[in-house]
Protein backbone atom coordinates (compact mmCIF):
# COMPACT_ATOMS: atom_id res chain seq x y z
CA UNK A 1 0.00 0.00 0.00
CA UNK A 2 1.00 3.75 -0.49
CA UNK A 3 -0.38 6.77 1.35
CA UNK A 4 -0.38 9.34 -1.27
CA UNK A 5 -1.67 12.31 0.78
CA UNK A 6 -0.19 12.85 4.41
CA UNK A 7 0.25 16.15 6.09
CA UNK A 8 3.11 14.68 8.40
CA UNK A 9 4.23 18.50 8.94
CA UNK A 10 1.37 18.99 10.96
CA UNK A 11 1.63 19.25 14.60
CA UNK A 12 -0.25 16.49 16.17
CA UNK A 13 2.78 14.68 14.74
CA UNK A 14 5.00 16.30 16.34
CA UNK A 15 5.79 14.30 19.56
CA UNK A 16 5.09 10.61 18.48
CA UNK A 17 6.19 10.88 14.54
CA UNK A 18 8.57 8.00 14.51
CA UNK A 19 5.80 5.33 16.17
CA UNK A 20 3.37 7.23 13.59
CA UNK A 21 5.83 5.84 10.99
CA UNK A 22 6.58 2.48 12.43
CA UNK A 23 2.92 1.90 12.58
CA UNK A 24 3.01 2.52 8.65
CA UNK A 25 5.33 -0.11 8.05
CA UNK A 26 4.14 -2.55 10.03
CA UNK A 27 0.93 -2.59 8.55
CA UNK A 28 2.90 -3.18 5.19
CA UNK A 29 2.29 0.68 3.98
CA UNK A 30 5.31 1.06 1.56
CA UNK A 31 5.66 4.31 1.24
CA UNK A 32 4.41 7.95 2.37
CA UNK A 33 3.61 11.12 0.21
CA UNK A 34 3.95 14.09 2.85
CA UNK A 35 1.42 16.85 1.69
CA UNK A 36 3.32 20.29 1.25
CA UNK A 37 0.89 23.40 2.12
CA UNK A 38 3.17 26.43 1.95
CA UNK A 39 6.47 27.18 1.46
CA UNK A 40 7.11 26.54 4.85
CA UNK A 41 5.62 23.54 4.79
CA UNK A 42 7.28 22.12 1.83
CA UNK A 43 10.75 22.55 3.55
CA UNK A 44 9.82 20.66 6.85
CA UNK A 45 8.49 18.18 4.13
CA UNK A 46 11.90 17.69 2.85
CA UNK A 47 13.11 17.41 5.90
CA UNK A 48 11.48 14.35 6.73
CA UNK A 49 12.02 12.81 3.56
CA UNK A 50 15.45 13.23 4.63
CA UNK A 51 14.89 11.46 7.60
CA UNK A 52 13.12 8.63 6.30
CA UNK A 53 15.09 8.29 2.93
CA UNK A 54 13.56 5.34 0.20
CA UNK A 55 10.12 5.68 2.63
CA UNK A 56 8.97 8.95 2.57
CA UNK A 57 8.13 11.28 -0.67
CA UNK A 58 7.09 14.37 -0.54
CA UNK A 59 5.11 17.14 -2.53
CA UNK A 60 6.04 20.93 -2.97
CA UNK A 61 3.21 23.52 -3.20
CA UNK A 62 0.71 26.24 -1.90
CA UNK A 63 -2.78 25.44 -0.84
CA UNK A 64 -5.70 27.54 -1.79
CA UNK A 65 -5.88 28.68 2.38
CA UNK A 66 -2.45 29.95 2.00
CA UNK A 67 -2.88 31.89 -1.30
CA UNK A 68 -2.97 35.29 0.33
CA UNK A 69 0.09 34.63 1.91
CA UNK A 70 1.98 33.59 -1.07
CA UNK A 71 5.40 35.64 -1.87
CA UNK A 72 6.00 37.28 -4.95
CA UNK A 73 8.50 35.03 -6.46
CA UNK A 74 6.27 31.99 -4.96
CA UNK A 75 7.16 30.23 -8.31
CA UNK A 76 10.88 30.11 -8.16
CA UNK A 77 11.28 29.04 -4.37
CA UNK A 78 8.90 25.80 -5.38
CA UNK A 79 10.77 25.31 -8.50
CA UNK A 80 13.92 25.51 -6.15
CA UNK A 81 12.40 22.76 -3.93
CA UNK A 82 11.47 20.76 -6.40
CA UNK A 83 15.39 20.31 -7.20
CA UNK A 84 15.11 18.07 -4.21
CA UNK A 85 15.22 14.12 -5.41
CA UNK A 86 12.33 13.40 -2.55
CA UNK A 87 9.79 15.83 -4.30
CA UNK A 88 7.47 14.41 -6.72
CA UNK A 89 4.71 16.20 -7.25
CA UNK A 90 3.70 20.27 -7.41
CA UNK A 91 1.18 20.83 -4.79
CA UNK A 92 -1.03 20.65 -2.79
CA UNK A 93 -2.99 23.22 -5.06
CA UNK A 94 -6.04 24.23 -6.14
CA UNK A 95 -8.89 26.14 -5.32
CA UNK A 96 -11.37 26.44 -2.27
CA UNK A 97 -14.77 28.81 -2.51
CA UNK A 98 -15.93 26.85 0.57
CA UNK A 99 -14.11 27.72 3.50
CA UNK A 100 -12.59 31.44 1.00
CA UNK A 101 -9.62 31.86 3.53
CA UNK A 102 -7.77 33.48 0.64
CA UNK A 103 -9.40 35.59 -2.33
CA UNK A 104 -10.71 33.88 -5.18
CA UNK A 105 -8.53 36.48 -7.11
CA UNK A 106 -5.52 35.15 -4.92
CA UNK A 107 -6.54 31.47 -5.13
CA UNK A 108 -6.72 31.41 -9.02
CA UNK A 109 -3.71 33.25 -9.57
CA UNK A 110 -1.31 31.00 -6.88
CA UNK A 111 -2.90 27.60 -8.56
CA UNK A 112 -2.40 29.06 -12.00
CA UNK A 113 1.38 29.29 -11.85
CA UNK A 114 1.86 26.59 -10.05
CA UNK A 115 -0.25 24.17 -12.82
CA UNK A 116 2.57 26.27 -15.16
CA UNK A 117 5.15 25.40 -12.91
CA UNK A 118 4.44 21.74 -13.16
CA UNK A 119 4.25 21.80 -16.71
CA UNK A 120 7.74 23.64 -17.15
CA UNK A 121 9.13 20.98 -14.42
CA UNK A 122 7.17 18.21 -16.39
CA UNK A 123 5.87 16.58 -12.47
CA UNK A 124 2.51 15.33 -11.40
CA UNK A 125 0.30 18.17 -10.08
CA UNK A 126 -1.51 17.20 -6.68
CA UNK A 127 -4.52 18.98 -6.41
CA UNK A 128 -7.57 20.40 -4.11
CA UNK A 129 -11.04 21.38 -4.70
CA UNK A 130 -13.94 22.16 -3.18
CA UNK A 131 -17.09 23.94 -4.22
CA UNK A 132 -14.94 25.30 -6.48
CA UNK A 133 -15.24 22.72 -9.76
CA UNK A 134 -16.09 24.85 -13.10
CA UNK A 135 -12.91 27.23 -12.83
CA UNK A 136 -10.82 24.80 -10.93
CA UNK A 137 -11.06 22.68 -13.99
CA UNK A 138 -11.22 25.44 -16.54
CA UNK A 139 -8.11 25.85 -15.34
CA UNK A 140 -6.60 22.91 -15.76
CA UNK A 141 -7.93 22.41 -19.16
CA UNK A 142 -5.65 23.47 -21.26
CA UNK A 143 -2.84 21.75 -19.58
CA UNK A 144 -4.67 18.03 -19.36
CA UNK A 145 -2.06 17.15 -22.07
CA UNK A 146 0.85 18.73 -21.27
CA UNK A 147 1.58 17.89 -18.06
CA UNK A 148 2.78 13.96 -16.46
CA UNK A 149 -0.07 13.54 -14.32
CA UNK A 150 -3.35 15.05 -12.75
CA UNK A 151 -4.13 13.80 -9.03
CA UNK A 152 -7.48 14.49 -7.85
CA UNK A 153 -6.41 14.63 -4.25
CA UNK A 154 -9.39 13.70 -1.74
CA UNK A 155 -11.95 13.88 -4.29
CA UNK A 156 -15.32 14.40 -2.81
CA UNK A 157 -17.22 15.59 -6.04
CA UNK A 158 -20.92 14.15 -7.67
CA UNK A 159 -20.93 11.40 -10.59
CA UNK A 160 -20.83 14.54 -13.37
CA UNK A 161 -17.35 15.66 -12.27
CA UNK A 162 -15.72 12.30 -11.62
CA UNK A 163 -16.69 11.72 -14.93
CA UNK A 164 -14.97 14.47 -16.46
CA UNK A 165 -11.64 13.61 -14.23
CA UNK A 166 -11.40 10.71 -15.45
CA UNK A 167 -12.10 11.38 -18.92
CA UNK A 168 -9.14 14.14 -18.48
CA UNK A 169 -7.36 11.28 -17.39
CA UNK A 170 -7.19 12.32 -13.86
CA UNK A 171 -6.35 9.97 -10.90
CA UNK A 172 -8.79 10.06 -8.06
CA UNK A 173 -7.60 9.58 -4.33
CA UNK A 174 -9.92 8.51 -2.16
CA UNK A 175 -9.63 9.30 1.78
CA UNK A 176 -11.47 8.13 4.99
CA UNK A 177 -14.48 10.52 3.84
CA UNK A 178 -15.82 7.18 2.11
CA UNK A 179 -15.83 5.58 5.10
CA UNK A 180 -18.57 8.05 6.68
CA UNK A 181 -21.74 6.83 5.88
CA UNK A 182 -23.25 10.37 6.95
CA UNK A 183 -21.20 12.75 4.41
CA UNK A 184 -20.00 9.96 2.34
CA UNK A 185 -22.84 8.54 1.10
CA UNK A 186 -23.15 10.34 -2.21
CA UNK A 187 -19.19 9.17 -2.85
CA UNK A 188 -20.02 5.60 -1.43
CA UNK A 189 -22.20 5.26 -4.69
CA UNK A 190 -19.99 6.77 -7.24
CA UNK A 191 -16.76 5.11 -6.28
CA UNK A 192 -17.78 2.38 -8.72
CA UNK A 193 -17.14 4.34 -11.52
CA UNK A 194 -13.94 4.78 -10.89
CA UNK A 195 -11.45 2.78 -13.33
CA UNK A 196 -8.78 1.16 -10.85
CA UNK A 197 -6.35 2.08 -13.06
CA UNK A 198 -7.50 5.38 -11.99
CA UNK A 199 -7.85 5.10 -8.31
CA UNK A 200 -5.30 5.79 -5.87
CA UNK A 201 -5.20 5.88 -2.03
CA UNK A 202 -4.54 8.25 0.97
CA UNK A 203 -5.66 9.19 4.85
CA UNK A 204 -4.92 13.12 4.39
CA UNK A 205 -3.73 12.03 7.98
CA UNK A 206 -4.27 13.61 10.73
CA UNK A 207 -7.85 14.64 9.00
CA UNK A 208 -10.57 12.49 7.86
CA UNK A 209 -10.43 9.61 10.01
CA UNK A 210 -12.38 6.23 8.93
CA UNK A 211 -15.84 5.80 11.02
CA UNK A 212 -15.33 2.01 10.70
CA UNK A 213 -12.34 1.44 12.60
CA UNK A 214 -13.24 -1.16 15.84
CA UNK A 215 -12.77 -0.73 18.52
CA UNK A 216 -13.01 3.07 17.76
CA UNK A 217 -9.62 5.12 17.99
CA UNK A 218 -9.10 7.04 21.72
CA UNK A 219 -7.58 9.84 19.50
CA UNK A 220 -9.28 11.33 16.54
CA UNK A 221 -6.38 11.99 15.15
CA UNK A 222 -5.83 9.81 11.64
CA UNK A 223 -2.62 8.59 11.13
CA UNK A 224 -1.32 5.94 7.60
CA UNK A 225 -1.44 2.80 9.98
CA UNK A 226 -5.30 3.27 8.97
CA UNK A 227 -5.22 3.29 5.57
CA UNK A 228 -6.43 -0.40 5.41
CA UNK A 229 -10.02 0.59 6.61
CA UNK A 230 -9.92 2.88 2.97
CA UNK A 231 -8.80 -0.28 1.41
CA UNK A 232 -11.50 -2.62 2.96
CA UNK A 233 -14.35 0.07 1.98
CA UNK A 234 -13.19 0.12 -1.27
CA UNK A 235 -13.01 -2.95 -2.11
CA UNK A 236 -16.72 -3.92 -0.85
CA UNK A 237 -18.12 -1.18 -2.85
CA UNK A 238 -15.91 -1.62 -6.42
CA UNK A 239 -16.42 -5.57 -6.02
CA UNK A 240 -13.03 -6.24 -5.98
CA UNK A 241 -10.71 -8.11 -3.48
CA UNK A 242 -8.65 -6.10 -1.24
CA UNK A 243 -5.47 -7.56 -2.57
CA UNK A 244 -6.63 -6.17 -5.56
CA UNK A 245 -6.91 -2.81 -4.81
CA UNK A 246 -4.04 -2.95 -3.13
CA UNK A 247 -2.02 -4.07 -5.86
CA UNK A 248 -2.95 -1.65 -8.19
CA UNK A 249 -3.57 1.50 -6.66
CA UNK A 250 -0.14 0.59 -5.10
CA UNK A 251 0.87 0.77 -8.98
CA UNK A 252 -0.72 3.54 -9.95
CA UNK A 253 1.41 5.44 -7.66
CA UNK A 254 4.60 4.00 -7.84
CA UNK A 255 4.12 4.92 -12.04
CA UNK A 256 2.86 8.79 -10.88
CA UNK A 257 5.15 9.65 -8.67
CA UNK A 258 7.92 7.38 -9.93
CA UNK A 259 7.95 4.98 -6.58
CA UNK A 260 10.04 2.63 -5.78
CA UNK A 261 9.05 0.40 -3.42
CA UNK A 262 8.39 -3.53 -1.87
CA UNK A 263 5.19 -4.58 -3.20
CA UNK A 264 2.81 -5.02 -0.14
């Protein structure tokens, strides 16, 4: 297995991160895609990777919430990052007209050069949206061909637009939300659709933890040792095995974000 979205930077990690990691492994996760936010972010990201070299990846971006805050020369500093053998992807980025903590104006213009950026640097582009579909996506249009890879990251859209991911060629990863029969439900019924050639998996750890872990957690915190519970939904509702899933979503990623791992 391969967590493809986990924001290890964050500070509920900050005391326990190397049994958070051990966990990982022992529940035969192979490797770990650490979520960069900000620039800040990106370089703790590193960091890690540099801790936990051949185990952890890492992504280099700015989030829609931290548009505002973005520097004027945003774009070089992540292109300098990305010089870093442990970064594979440009992002987290995107847009968010659902919690607005940065101006649309702001928002469109950070996720704009950075879908440039990812062209020029010819690297996946891991991405965020929410309530935000039409010009996220106009957005991306005219780059669908251009650059490596698309990543849906913690998609959480309707039928219509997982349709016209994947028919962009998009991957979708799919987080704990499915695992909430409450707010999931409309996802729980879609994820059939999904090609698994398409499909990849993540925890967006600490966030988003599965409702169908037993005995229930004592912290709410999420963490990759729970990415199995994903797996398990998954599989019940696409009708495959979990070894299944497992082997190709564990694929998938290793061919994205050019992976190399133990198969699990």
């Amino acid at each position: 297995m391969i967590d493809i979205g986990v924001n290890l930077t964050n500070t509920r990690f900050d005391k326990d991160l190397s049994a958070v990691i051990a966990r990982a492994k022992a529940k035969k996760i192979n490797a770990l895609l650490v979520t960069g936010t900000n620039i800040f972010a990106s370089k703790q990201a590193i960091e890690l990777c540099q801790d936990y070299p051949d185990y952890l990846y890492s992504t280099a971006g700015i989030h829609p919430h931290d548009a505002d805050h973005a520097e004027i020369n945003f774009q070089q500093q992540l292109a300098d990052l990305a010089q870093n053998n442990c970064v594979r992807a440009i992002g987290e980025c995107g847009l968010d007209f659902n919690r607005n903590f940065s101006s649309a104006v702001n928002q469109k213009n950070v996720f704009t050069q950075q879908v440039a950026l990812a062209e020029q640097l010819q690297l996946p582009l891991f991405l965020h949206q929410r309530d935000a579909f039409e010009p996220w996506f106009e957005i991306l249009k005219p780059y669908i061909a251009r650059i490596p890879a698309m990543v849906s990251h913690c998609f959480t859209g309707n039928q219509k637009q997982l349709q016209q991911c994947i028919d962009a060629d998009m991957y979708i990863g799919i987080t704990g939300w499915l695992c909430d029969e409450r707010r999931g439900q409309e996802l729980r019924e879609i994820v059939p659709f999904i090609p698994l050639d398409r499909l990849m998996i993540e925890t967006d750890a600490p966030y988003l933890t599965p409702r169908n872990i037993r005995p229930k957690p004592k912290s709410s915190r999420n963490e990759p040792s729970y990415l199995p519970y994903i797996v398990t939904v998954l599989a019940e509702l696409m009708g495959y095995s979990e070894q299944e899933v497992i082997k190709q979503t564990s694929l998938n990623s290793e061919s994205v974000f050019n992976l190399s791992t133990r198969n699990a």
